[in-house]
PDB file of N, CA and C in Angstrom:
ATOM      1  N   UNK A   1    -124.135-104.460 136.178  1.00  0.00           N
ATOM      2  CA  UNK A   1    -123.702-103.438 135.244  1.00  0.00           C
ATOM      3  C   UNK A   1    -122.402-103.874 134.576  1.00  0.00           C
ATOM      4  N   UNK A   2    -122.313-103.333 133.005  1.00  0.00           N
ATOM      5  CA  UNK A   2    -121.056-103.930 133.165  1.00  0.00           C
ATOM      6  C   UNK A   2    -119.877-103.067 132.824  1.00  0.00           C
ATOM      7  N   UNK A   3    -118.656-103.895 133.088  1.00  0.00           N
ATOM      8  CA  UNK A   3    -117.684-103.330 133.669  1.00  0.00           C
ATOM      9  C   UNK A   3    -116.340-103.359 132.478  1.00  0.00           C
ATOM     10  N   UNK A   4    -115.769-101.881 132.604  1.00  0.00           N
ATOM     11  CA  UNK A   4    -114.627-102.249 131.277  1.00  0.00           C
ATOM     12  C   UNK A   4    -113.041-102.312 132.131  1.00  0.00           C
ATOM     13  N   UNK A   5    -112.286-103.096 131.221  1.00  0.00           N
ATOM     14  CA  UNK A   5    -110.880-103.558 132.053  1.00  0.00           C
ATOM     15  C   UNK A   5    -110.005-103.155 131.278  1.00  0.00           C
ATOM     16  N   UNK A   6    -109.065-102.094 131.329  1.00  0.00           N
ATOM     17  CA  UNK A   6    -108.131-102.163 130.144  1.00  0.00           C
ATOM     18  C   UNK A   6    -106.851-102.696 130.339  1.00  0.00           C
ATOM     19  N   UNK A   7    -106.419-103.248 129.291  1.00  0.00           N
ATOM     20  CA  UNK A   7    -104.720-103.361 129.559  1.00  0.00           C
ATOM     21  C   UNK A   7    -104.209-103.321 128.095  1.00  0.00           C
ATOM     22  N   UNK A   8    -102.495-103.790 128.215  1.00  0.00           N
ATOM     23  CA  UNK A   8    -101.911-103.502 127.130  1.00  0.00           C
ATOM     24  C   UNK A   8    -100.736-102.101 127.020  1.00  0.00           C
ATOM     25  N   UNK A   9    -101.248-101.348 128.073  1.00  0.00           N
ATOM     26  CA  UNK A   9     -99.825-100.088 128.817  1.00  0.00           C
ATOM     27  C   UNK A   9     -98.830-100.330 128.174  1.00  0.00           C
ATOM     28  N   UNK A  10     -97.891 -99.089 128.509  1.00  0.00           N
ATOM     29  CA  UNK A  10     -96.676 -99.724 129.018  1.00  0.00           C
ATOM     30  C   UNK A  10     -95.720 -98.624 128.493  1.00  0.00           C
ATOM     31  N   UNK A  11     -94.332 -99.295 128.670  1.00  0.00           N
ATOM     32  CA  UNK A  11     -93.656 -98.095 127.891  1.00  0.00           C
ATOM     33  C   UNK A  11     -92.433 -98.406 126.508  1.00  0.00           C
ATOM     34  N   UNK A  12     -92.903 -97.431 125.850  1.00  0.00           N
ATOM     35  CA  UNK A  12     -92.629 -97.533 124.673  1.00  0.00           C
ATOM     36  C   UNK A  12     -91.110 -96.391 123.980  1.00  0.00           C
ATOM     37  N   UNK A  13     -90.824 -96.710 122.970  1.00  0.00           N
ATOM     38  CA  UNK A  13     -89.840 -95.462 122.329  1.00  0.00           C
ATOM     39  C   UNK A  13     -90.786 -94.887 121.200  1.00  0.00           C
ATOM     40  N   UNK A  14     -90.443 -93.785 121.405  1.00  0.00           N
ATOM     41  CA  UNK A  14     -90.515 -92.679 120.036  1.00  0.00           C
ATOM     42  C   UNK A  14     -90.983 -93.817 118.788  1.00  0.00           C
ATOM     43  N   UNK A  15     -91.709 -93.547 117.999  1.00  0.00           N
ATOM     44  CA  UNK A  15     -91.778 -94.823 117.256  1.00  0.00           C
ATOM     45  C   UNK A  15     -92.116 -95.838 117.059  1.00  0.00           C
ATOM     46  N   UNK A  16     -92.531 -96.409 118.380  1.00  0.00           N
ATOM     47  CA  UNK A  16     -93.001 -97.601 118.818  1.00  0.00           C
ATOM     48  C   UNK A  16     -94.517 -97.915 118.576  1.00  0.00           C
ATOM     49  N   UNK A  17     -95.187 -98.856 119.117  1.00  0.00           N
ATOM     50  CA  UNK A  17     -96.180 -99.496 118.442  1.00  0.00           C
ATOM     51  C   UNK A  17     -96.805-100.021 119.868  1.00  0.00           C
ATOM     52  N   UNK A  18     -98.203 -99.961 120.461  1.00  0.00           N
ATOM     53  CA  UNK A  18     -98.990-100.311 121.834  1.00  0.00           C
ATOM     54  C   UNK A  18    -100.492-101.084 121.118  1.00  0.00           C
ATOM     55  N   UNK A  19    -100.365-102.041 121.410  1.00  0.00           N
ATOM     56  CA  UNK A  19    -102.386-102.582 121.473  1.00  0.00           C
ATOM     57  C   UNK A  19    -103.027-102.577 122.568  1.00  0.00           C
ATOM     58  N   UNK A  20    -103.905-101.625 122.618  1.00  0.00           N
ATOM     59  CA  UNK A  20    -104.613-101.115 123.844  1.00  0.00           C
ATOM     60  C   UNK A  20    -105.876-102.051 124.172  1.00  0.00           C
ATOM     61  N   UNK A  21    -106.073-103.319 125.177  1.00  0.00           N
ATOM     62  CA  UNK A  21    -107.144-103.743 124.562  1.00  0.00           C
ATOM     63  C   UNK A  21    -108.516-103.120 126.521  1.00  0.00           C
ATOM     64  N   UNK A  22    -109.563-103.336 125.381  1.00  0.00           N
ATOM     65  CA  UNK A  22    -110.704-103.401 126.704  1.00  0.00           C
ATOM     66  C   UNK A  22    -111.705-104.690 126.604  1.00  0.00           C
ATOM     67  N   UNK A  23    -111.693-105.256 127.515  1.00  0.00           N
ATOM     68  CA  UNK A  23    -112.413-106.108 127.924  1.00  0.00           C
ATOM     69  C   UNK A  23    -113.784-106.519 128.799  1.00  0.00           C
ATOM     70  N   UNK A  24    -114.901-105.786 128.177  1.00  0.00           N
ATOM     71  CA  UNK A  24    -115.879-106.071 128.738  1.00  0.00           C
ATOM     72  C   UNK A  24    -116.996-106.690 129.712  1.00  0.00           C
ATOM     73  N   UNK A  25    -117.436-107.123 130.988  1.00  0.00           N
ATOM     74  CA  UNK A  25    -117.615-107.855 131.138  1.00  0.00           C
ATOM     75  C   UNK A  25    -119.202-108.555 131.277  1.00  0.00           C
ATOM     76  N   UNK A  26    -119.576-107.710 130.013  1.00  0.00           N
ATOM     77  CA  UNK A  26    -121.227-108.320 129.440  1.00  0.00           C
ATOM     78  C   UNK A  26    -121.183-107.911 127.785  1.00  0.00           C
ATOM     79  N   UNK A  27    -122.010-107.626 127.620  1.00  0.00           N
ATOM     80  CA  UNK A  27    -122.625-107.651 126.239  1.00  0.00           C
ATOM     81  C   UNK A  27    -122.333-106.212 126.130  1.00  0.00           C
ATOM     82  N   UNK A  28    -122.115-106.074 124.992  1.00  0.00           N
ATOM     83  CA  UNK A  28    -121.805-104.369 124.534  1.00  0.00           C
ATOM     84  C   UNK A  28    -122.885-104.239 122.986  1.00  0.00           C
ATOM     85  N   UNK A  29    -123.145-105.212 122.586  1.00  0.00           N
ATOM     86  CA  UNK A  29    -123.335-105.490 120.810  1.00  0.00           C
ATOM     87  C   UNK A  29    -124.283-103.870 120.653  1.00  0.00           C
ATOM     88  N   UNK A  30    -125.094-103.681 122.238  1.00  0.00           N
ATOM     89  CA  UNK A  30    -126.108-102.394 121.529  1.00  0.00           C
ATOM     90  C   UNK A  30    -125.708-101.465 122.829  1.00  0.00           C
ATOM     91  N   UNK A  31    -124.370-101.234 123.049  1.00  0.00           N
ATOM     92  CA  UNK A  31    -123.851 -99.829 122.758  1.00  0.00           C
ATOM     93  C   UNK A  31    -123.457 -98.909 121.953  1.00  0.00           C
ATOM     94  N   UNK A  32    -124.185 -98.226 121.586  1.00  0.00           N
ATOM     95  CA  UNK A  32    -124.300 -97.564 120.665  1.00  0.00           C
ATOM     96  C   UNK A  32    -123.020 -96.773 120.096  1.00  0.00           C
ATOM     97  N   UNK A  33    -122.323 -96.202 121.247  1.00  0.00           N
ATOM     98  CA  UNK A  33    -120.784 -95.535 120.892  1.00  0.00           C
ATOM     99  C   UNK A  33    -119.720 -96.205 122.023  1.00  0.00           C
ATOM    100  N   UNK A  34    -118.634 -96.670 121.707  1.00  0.00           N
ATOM    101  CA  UNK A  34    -117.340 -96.852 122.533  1.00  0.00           C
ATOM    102  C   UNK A  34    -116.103 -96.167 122.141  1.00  0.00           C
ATOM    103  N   UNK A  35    -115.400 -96.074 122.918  1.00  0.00           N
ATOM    104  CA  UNK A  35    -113.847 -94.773 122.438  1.00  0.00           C
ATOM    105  C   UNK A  35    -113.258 -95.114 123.090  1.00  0.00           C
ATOM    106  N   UNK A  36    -112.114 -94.598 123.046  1.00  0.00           N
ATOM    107  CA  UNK A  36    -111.269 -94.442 124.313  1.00  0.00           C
ATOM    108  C   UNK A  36    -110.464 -93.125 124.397  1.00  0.00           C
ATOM    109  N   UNK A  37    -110.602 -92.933 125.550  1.00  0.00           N
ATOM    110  CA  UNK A  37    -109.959 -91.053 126.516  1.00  0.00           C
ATOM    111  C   UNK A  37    -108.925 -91.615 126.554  1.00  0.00           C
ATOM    112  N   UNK A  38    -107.947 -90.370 126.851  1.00  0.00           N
ATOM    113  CA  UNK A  38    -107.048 -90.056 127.528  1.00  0.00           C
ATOM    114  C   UNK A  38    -106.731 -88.879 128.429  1.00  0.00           C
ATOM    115  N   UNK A  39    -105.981 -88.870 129.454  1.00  0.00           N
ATOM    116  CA  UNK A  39    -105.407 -87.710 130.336  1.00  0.00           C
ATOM    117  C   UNK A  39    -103.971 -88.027 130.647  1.00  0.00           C
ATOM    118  N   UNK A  40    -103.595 -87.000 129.797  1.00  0.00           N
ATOM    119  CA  UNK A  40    -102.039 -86.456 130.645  1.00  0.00           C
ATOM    120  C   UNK A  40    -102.503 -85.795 131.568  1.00  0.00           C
ATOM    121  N   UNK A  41    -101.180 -85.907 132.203  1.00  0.00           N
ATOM    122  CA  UNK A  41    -101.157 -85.257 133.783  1.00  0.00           C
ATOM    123  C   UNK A  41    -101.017 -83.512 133.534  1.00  0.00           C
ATOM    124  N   UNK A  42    -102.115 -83.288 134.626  1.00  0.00           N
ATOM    125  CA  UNK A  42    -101.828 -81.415 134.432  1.00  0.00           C
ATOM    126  C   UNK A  42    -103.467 -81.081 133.418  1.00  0.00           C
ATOM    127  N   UNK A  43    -103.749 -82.026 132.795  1.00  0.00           N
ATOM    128  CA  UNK A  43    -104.818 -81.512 131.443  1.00  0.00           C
ATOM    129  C   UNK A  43    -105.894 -82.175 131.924  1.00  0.00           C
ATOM    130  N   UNK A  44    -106.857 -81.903 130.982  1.00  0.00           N
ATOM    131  CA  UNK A  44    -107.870 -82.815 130.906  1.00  0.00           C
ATOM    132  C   UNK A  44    -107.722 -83.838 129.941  1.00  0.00           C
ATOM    133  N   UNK A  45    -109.309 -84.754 130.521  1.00  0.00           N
ATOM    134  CA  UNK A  45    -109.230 -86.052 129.719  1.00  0.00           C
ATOM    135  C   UNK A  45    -110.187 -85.331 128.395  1.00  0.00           C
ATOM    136  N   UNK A  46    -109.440 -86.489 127.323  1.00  0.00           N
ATOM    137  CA  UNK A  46    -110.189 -85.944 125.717  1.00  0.00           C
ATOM    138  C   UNK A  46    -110.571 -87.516 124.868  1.00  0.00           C
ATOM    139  N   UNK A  47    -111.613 -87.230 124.496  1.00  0.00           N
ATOM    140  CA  UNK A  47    -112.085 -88.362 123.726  1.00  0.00           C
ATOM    141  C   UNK A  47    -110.950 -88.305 122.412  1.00  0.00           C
ATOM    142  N   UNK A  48    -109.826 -89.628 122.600  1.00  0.00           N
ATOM    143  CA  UNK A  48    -109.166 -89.847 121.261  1.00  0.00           C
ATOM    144  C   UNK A  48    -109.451 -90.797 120.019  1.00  0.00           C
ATOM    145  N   UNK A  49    -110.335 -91.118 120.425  1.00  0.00           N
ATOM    146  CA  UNK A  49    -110.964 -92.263 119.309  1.00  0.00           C
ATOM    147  C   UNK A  49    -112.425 -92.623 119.674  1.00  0.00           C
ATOM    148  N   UNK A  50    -113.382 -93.053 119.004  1.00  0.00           N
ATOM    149  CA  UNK A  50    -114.321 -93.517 119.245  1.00  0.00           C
ATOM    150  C   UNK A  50    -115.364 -94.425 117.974  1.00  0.00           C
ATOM    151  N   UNK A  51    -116.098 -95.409 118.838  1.00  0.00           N
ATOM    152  CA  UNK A  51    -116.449 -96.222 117.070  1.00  0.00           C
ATOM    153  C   UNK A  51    -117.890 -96.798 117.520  1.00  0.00           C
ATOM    154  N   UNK A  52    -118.494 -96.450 116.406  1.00  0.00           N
ATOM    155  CA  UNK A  52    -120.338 -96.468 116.667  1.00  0.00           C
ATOM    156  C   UNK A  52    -120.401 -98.200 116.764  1.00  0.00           C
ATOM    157  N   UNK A  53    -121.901 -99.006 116.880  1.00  0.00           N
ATOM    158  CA  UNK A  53    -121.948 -99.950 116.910  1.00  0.00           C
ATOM    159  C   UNK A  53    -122.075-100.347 115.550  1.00  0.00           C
ATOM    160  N   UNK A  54    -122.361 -99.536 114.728  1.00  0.00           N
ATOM    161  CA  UNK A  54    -122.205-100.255 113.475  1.00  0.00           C
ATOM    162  C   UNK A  54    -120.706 -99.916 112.675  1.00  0.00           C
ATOM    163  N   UNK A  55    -119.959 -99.408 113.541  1.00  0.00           N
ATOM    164  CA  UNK A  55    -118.613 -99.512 112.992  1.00  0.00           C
ATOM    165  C   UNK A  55    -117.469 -98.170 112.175  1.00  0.00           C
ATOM    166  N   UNK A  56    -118.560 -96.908 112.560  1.00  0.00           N
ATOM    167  CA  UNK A  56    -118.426 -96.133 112.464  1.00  0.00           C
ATOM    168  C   UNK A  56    -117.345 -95.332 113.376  1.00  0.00           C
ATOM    169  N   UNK A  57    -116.161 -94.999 112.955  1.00  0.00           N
ATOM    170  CA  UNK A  57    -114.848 -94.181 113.815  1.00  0.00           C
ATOM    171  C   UNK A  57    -114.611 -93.023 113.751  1.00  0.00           C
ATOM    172  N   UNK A  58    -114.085 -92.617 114.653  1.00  0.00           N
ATOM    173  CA  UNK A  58    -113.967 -90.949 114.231  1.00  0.00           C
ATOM    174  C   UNK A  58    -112.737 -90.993 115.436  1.00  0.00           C
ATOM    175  N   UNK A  59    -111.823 -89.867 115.058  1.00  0.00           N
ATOM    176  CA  UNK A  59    -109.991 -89.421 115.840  1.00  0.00           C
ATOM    177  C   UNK A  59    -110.226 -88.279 115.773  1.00  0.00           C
ATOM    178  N   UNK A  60    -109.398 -87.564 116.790  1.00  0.00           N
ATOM    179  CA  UNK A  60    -109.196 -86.189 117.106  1.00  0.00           C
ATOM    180  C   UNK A  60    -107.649 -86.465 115.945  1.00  0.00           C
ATOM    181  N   UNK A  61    -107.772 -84.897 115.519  1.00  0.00           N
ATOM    182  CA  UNK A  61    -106.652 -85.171 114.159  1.00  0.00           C
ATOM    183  C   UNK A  61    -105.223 -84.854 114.736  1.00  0.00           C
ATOM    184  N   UNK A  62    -104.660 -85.344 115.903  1.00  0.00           N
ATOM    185  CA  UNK A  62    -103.238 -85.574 116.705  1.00  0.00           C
ATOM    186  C   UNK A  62    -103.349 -86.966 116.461  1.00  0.00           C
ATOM    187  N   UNK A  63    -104.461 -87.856 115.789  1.00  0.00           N
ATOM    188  CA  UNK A  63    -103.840 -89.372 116.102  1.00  0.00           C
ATOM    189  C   UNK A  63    -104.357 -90.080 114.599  1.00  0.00           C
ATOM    190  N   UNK A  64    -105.093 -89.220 113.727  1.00  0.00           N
ATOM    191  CA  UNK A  64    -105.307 -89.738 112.586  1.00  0.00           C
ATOM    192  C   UNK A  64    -104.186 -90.318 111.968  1.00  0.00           C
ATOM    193  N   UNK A  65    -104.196 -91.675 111.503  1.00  0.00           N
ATOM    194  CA  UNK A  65    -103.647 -92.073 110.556  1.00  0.00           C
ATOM    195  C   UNK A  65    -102.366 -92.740 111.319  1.00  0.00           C
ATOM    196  N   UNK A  66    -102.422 -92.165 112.386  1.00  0.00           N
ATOM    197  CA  UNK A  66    -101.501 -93.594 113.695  1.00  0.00           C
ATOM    198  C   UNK A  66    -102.382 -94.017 114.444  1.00  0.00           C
ATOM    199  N   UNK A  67    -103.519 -93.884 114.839  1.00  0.00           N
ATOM    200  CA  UNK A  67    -104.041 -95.045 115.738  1.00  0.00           C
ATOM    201  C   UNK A  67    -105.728 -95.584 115.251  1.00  0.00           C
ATOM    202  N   UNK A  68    -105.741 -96.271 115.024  1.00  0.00           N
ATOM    203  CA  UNK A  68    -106.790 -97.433 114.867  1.00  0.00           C
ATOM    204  C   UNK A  68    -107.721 -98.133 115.838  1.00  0.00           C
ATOM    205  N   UNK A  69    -108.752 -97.731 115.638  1.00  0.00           N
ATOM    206  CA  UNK A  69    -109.870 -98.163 117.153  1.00  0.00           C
ATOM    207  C   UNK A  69    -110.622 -99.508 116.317  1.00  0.00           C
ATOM    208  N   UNK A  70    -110.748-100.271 116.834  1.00  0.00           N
ATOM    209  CA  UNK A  70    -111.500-101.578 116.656  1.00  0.00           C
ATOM    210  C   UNK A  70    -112.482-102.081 117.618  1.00  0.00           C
ATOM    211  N   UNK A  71    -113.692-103.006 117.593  1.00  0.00           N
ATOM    212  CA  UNK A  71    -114.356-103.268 118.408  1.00  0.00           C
ATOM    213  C   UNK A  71    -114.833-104.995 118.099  1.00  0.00           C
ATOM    214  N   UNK A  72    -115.030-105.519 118.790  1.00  0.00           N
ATOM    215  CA  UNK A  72    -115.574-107.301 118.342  1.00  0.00           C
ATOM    216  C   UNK A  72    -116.495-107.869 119.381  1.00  0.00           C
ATOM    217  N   UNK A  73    -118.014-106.819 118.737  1.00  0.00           N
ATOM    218  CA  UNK A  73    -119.089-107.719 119.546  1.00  0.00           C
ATOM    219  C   UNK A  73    -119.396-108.597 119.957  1.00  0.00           C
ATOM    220  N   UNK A  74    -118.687-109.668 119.735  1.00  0.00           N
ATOM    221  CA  UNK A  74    -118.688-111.255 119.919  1.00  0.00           C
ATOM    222  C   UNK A  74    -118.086-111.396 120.768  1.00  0.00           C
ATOM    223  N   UNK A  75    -117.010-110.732 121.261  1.00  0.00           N
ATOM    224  CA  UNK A  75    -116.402-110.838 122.288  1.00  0.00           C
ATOM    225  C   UNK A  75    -116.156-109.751 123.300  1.00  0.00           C
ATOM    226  N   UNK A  76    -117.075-108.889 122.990  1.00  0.00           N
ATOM    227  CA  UNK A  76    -117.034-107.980 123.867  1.00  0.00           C
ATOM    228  C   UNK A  76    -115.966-107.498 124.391  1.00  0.00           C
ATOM    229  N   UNK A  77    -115.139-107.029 123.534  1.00  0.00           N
ATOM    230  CA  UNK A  77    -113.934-106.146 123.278  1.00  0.00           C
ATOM    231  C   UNK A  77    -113.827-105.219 122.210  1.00  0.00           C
ATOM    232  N   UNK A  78    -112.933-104.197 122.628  1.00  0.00           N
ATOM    233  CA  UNK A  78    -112.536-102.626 122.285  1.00  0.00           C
ATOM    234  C   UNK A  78    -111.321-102.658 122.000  1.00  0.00           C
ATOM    235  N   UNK A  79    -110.545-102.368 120.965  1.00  0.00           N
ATOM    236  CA  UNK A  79    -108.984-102.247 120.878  1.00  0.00           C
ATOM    237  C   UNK A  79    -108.554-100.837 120.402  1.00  0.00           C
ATOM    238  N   UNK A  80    -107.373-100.196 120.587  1.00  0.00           N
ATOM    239  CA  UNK A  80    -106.727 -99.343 120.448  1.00  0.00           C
ATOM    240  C   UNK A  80    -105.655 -99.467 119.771  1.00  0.00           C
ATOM    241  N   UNK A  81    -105.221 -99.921 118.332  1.00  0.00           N
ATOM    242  CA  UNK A  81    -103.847 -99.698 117.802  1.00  0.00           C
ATOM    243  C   UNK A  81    -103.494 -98.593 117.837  1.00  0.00           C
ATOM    244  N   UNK A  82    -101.701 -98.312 118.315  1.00  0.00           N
ATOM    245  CA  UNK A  82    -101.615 -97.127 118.244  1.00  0.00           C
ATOM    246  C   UNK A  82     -99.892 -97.476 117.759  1.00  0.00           C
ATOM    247  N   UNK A  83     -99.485 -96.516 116.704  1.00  0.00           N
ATOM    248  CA  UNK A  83     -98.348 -97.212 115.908  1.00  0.00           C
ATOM    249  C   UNK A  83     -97.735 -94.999 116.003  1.00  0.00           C
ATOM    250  N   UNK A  84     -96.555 -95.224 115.278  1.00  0.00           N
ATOM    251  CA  UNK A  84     -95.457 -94.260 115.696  1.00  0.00           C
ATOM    252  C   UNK A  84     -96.111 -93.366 116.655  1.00  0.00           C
ATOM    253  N   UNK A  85     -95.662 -94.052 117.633  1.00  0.00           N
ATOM    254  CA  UNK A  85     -95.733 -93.461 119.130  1.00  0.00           C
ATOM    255  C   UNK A  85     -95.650 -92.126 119.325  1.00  0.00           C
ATOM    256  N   UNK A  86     -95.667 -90.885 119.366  1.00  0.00           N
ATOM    257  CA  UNK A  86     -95.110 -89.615 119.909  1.00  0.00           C
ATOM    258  C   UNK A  86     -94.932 -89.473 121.848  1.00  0.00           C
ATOM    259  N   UNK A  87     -94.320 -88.745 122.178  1.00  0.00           N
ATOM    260  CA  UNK A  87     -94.077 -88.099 123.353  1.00  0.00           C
ATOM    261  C   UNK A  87     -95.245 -87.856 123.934  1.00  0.00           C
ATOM    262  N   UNK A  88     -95.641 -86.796 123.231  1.00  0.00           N
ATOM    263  CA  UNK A  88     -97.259 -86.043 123.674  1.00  0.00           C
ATOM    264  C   UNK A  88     -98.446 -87.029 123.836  1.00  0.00           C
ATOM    265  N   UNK A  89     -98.156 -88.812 123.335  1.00  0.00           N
ATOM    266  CA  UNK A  89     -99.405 -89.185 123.413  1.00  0.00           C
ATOM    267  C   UNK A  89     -99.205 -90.005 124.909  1.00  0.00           C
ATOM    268  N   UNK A  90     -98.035 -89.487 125.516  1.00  0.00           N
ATOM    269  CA  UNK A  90     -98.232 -90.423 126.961  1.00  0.00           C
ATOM    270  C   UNK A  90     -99.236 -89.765 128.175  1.00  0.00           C
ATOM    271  N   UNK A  91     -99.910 -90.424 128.204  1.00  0.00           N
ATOM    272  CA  UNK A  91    -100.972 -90.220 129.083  1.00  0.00           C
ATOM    273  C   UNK A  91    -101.760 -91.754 129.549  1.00  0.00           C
ATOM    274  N   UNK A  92    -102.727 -91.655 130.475  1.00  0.00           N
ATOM    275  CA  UNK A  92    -103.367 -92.611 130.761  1.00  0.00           C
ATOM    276  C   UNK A  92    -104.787 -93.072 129.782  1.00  0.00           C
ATOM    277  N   UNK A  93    -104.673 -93.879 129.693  1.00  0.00           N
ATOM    278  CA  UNK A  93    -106.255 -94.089 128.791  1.00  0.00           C
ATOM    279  C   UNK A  93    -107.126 -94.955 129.379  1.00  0.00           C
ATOM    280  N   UNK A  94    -108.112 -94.665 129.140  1.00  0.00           N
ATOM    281  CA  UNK A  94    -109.523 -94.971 129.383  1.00  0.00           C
ATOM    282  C   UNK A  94    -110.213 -95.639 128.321  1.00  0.00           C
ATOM    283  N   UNK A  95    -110.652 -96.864 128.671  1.00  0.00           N
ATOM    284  CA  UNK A  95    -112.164 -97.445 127.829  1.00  0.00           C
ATOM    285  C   UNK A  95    -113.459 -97.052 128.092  1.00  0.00           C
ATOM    286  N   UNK A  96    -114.221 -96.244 126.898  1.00  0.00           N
ATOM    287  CA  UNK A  96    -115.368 -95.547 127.743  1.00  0.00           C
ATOM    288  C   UNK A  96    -116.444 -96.425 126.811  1.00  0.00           C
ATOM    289  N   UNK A  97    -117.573 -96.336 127.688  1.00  0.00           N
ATOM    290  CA  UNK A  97    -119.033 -97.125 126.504  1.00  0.00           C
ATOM    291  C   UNK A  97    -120.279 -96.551 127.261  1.00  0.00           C
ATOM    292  N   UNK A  98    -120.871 -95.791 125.710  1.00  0.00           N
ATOM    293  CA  UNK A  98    -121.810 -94.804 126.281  1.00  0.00           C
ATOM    294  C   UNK A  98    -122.761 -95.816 127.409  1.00  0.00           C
ATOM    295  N   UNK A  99    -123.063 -94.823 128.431  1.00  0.00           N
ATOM    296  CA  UNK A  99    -123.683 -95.193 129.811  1.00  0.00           C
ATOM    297  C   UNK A  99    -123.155 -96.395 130.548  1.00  0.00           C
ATOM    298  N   UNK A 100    -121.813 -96.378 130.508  1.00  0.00           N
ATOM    299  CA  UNK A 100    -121.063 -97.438 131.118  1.00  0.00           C
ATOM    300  C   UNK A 100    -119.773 -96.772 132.238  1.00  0.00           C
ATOM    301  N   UNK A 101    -119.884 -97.362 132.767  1.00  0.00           N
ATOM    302  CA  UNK A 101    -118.696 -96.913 134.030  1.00  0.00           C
ATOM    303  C   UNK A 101    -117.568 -97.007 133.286  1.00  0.00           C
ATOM    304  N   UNK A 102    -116.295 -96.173 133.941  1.00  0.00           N
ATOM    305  CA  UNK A 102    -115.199 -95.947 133.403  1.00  0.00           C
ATOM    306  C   UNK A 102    -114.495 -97.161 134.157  1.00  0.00           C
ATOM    307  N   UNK A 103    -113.387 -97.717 133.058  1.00  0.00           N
ATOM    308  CA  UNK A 103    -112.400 -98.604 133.564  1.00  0.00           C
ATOM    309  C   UNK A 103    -111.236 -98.169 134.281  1.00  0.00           C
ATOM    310  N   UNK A 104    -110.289 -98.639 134.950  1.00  0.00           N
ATOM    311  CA  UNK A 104    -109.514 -98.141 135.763  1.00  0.00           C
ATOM    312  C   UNK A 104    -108.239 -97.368 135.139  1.00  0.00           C
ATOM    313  N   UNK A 105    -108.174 -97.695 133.762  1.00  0.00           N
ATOM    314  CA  UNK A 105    -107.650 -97.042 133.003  1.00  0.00           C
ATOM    315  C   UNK A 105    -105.879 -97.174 132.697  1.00  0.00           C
ATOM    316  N   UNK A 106    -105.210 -97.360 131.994  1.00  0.00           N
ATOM    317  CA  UNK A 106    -103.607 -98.071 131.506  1.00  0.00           C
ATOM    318  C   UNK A 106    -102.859 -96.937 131.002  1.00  0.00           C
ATOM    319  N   UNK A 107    -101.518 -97.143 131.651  1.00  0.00           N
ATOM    320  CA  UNK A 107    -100.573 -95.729 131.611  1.00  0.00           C
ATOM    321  C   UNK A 107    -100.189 -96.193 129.891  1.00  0.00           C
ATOM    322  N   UNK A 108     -99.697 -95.128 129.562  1.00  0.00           N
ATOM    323  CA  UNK A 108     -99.212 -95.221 127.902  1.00  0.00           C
ATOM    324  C   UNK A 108     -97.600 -94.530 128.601  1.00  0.00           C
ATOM    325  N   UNK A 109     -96.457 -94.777 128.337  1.00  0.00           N
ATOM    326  CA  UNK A 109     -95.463 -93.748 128.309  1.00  0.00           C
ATOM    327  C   UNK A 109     -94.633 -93.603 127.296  1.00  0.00           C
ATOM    328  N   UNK A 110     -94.540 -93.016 126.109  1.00  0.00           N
ATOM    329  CA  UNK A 110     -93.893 -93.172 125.237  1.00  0.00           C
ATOM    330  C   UNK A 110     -92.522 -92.198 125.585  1.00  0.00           C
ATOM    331  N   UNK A 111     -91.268 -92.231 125.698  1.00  0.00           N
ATOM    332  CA  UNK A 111     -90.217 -91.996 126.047  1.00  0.00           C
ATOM    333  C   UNK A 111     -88.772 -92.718 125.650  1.00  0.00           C
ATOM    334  N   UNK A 112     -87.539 -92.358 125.336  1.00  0.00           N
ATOM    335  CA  UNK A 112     -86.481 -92.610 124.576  1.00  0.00           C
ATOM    336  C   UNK A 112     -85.605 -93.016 126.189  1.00  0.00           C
TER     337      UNK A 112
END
């Protein structure tokens, strides 16, 4: 089965700029949808991005127009740009791919 790895965390300022990447470890080309969640602590997890196999994206509108989801079938990777950082977006994230196990998932902390 295969398996997603994320990295790229970490902590950031107000403002700041994270490349979230996931790393696959088979073939993804005909998964049909990949995204990536998040959970702050206390909440639930929420689908913040997600991008069809033909390249199709869609954002919950807290991250439109700062974060950027990418995918590269060839290499069976998922990326997450995520540019002026806010407070509220520190949480943990997740690489998800429809009918695929969840990855262990990379802290985000954006903080001054």
């Amino acid at each position: 089965q295969v398996q997603l790895v994320e990295s790229g965390g970490g902590l950031v300022q107000p403002g700041g700029s994270l490349r979230l990447s996931c790393a696959a470890s088979g073939n993804i080309f005909n998964v049909w949808l990949m995204g990536w969640y998040r959970q702050a602590p206390g909440k639930e997890r929420e689908l913040v991005a997600s991008i069809s196999s033909g390249g199709l994206t869609n954002y919950i509108d807290r991250v439109k127009g700062r974060f950027t989801i990418s995918r590269d079938n060839a290499k069976n990777m998922v990326f997450l740009q995520m540019n002026n950082l806010k407070p509220e977006d520190t949480a943990v994230y997740y690489c998800w791919g429809a009918g695929l196990p969840w990855g262990q998932g990379t802290q985000v902390t954006v903080s001054s």
